[in-house]
C-alpha atoms as a PDB file:
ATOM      1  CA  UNK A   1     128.721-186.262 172.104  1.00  0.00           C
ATOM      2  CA  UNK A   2     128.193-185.467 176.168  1.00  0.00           C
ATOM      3  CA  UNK A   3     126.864-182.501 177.517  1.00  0.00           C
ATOM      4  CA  UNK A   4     130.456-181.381 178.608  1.00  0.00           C
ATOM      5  CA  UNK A   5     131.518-180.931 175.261  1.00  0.00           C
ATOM      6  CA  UNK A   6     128.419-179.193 174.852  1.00  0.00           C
ATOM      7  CA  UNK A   7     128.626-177.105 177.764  1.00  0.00           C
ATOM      8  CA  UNK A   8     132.345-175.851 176.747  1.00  0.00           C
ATOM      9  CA  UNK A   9     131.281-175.648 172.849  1.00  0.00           C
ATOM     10  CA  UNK A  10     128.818-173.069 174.332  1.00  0.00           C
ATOM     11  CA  UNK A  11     130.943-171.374 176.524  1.00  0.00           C
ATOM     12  CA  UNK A  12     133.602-170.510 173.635  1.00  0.00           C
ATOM     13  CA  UNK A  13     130.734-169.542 171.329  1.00  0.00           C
ATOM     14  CA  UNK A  14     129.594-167.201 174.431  1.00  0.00           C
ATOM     15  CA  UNK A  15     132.967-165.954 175.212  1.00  0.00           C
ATOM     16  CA  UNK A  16     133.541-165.543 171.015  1.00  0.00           C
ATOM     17  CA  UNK A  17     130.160-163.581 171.122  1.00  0.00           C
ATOM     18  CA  UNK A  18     130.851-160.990 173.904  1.00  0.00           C
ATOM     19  CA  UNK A  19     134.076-160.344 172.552  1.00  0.00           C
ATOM     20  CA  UNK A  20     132.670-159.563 168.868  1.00  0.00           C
ATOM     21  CA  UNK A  21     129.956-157.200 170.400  1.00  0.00           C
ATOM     22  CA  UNK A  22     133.079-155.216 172.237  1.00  0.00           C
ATOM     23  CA  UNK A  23     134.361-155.027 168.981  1.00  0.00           C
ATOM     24  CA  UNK A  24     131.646-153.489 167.773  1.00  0.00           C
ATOM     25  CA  UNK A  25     131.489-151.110 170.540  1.00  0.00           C
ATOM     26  CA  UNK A  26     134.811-149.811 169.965  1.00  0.00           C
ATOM     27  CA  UNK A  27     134.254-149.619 166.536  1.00  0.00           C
ATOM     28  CA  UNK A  28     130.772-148.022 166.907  1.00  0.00           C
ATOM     29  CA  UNK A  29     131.971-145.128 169.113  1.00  0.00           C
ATOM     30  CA  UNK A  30     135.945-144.894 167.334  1.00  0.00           C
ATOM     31  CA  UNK A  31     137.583-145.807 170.560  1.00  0.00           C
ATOM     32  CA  UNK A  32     141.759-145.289 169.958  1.00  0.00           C
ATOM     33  CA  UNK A  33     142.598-147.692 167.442  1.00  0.00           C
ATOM     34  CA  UNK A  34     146.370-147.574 168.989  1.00  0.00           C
ATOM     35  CA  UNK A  35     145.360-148.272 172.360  1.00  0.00           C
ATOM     36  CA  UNK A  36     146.835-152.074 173.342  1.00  0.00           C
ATOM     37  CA  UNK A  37     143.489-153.330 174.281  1.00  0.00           C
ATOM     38  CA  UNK A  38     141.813-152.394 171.388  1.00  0.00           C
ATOM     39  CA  UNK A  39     144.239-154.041 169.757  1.00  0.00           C
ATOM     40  CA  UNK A  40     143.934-157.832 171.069  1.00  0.00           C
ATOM     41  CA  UNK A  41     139.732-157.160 170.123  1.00  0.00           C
ATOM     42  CA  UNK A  42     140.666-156.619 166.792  1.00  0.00           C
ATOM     43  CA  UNK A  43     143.394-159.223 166.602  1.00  0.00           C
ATOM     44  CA  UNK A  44     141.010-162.064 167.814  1.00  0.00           C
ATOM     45  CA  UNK A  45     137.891-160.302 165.580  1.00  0.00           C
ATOM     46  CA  UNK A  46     139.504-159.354 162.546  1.00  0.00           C
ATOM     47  CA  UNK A  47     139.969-162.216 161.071  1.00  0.00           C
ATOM     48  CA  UNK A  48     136.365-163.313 161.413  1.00  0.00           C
ATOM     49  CA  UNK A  49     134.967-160.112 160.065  1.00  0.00           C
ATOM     50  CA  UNK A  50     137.164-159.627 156.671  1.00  0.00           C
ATOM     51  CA  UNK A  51     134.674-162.354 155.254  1.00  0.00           C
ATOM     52  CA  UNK A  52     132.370-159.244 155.320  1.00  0.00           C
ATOM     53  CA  UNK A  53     134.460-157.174 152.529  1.00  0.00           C
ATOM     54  CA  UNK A  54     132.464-153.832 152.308  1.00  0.00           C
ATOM     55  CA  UNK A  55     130.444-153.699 155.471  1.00  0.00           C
ATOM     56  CA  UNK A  56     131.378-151.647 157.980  1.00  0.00           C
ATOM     57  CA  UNK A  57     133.246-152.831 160.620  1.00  0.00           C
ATOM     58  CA  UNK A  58     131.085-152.147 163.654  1.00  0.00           C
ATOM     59  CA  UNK A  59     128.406-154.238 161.256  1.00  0.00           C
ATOM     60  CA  UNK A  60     130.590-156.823 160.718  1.00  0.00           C
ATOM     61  CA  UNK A  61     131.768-157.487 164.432  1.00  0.00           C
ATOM     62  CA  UNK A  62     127.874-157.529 165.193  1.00  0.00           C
ATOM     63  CA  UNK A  63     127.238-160.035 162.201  1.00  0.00           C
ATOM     64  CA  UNK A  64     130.289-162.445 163.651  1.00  0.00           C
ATOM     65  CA  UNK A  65     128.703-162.020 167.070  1.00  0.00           C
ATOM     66  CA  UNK A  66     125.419-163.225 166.147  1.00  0.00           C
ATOM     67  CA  UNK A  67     127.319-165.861 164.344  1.00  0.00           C
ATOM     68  CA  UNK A  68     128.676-167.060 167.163  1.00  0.00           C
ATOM     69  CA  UNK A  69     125.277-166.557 169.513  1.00  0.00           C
ATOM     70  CA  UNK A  70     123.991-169.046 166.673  1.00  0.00           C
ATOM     71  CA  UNK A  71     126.705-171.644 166.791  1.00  0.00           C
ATOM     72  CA  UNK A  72     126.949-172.135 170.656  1.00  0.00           C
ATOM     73  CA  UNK A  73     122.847-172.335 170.330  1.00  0.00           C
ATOM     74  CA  UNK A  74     123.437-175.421 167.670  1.00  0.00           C
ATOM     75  CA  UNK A  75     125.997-177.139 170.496  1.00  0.00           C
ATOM     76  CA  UNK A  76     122.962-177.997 172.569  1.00  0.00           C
ATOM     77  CA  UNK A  77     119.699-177.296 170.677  1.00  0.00           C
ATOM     78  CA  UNK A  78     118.892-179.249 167.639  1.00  0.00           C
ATOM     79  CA  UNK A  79     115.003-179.424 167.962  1.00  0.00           C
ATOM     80  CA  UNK A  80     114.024-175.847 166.638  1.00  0.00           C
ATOM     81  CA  UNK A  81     114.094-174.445 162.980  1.00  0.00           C
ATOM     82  CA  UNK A  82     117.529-172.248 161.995  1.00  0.00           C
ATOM     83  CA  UNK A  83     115.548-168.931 161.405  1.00  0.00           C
ATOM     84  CA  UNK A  84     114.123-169.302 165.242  1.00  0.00           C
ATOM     85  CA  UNK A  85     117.334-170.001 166.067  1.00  0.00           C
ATOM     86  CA  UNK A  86     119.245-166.636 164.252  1.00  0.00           C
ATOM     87  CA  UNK A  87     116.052-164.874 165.464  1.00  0.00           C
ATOM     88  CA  UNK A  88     117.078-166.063 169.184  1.00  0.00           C
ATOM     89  CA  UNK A  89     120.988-165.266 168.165  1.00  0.00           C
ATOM     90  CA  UNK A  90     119.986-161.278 166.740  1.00  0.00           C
ATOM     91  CA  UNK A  91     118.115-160.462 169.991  1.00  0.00           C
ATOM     92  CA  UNK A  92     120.629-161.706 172.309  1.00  0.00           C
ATOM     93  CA  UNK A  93     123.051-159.808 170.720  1.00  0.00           C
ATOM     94  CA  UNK A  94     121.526-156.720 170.724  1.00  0.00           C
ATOM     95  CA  UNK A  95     120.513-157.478 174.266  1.00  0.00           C
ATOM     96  CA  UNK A  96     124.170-158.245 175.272  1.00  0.00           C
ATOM     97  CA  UNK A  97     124.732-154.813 173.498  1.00  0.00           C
ATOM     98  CA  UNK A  98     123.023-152.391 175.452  1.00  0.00           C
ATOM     99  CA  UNK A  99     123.953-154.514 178.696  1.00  0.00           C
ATOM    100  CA  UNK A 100     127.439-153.603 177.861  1.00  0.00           C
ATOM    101  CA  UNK A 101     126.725-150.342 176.922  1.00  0.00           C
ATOM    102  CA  UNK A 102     125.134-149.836 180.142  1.00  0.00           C
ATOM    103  CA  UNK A 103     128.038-151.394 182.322  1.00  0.00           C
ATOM    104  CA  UNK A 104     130.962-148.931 180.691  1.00  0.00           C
ATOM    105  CA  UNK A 105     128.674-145.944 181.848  1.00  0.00           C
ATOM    106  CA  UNK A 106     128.550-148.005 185.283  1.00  0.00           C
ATOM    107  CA  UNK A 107     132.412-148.131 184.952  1.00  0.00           C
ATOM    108  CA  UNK A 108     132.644-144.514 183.874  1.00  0.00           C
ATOM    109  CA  UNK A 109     130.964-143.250 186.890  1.00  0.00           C
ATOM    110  CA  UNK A 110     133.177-145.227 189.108  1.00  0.00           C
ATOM    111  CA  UNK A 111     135.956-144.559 187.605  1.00  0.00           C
ATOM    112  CA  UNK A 112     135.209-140.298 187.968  1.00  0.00           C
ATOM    113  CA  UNK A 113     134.856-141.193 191.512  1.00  0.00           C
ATOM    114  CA  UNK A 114     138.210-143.815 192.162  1.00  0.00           C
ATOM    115  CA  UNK A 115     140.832-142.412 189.592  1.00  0.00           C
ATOM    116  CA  UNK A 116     139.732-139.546 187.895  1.00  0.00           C
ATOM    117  CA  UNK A 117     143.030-138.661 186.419  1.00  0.00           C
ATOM    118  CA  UNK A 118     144.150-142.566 185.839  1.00  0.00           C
ATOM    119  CA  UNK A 119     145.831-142.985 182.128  1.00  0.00           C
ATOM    120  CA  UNK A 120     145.927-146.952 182.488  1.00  0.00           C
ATOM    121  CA  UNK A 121     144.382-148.201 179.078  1.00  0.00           C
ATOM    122  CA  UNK A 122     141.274-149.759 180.117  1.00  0.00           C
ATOM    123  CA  UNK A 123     140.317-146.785 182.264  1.00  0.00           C
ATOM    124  CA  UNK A 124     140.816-144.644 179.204  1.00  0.00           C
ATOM    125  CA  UNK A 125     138.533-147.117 177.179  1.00  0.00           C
ATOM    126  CA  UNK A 126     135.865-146.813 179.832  1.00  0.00           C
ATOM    127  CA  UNK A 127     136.070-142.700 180.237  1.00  0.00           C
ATOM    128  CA  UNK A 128     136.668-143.255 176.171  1.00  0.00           C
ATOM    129  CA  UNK A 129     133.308-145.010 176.102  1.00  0.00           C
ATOM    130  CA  UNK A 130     130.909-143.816 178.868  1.00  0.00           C
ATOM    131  CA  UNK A 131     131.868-139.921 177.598  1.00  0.00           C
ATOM    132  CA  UNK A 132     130.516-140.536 174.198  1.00  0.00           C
ATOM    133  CA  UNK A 133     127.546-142.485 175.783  1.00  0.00           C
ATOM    134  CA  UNK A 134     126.816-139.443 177.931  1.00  0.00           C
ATOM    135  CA  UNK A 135     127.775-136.638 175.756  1.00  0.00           C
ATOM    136  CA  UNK A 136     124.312-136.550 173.760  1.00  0.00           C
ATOM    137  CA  UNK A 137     122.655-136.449 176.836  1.00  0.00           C
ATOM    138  CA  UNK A 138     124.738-134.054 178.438  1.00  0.00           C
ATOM    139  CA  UNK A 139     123.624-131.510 175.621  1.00  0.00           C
ATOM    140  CA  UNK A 140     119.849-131.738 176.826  1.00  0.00           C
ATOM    141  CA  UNK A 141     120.778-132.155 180.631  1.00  0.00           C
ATOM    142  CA  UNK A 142     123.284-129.902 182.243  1.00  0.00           C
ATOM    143  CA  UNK A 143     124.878-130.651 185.545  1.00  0.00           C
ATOM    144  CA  UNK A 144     123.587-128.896 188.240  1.00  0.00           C
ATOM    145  CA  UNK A 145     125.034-127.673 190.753  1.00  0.00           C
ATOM    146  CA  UNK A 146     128.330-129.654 189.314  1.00  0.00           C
ATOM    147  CA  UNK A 147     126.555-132.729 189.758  1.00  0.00           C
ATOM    148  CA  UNK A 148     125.993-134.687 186.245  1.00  0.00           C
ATOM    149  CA  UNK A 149     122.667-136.822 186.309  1.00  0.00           C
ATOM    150  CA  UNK A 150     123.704-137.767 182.740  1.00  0.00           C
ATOM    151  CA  UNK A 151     124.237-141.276 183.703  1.00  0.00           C
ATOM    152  CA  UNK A 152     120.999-141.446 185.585  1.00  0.00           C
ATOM    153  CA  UNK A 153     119.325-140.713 182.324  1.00  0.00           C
ATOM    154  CA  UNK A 154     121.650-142.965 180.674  1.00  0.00           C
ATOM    155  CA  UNK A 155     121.135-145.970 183.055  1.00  0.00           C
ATOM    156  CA  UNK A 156     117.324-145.504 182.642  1.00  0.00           C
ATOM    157  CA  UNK A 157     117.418-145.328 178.607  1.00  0.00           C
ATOM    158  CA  UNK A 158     119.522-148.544 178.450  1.00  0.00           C
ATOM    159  CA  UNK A 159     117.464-150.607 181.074  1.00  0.00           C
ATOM    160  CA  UNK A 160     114.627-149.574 178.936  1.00  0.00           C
ATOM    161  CA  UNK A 161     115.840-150.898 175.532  1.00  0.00           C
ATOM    162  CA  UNK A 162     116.674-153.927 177.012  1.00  0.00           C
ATOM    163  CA  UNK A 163     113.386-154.100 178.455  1.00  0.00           C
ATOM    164  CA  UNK A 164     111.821-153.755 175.419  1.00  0.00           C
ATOM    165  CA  UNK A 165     113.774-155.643 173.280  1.00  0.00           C
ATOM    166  CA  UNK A 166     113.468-158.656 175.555  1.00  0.00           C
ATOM    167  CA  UNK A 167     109.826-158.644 175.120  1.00  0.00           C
ATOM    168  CA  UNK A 168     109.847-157.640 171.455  1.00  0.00           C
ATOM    169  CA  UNK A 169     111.939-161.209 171.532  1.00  0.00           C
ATOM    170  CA  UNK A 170     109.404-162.709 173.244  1.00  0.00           C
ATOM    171  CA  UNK A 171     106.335-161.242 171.674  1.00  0.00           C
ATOM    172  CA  UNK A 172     108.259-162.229 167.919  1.00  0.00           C
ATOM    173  CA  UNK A 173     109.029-165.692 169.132  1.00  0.00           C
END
């Protein structure tokens, strides 16, 4: 095969894998089932994750994301074992996790800023999202002053699980 078919093998596998860990996200923190993106993740998802019968969804969507991770890492490397390989897959998953996580707070702080009061469905995902993100942390740290350094906190705890999974990845591997 060439390295284009590679290269776009890859890329779906990628593509595949971010939208599985979404999945899990809005399963994870019980976004509105109803709402019409939600429903396109769980359109494209579902199917891959009733193979799973009696895991919890959230699991599930993580299991067909790592899945995925592992396929689009067979399109191009064929040279290393298959348990270095699902090793490889489970950390970049959970990395691509917390990266996400740590973008919808990003998203939630803009959008308190731009359109507070907007009702358009992804906004509502993202305030959805980020709120449940920052609520434990708003417990612990009130705003002051009617600021809310909850996503400070927030932005720091995610950077630093990505940190350290990235060298617990590298340290294991």
């Amino acid at each position: 095969m060439n390295s284009s078919l590679f290269s776009f093998l890859e890329l779906v596998s990628t593509g595949l894998m971010f939208i599985a860990v979404i999945y899990s996200i809005f399963s994870i923190f019980k976004v509105n089932y109803f709402n019409p993106i939600v429903q396109i993740f769980i359109k494209i998802v579902g199917p891959f994750t009733k193979v799973f019968i009696g895991i919890n969804k959230s699991i599930s969507g993580l299991i067909v994301a790592i899945i995925f991770k592992f396929l689009g890492l067979l399109s191009y490397v064929t040279s290393y074992s298959y348990v270095l390989l699902i090793s490889i897959s489970f950390f970049e998953v959970l990395i691509v996790f917390f990266k996400i996580l740590f973008y919808f707070v990003i998203a939630g702080v803009v959008k308190s800023w731009v359109a507070p009061f907007s009702k358009n469905d992804i906004w509502v995902i993202v305030e959805e999202v980020s709120n449940k993100i920052l609520d434990p942390i708003r417990k612990f740290i009130p705003a002051f002053g009617g600021l809310d350094f909850s996503p400070i906190f927030a932005f720091i705890l995610l950077n630093s699980i990505n940190v350290f999974l990235a060298q617990l990845a590298v340290s294991i591997l």
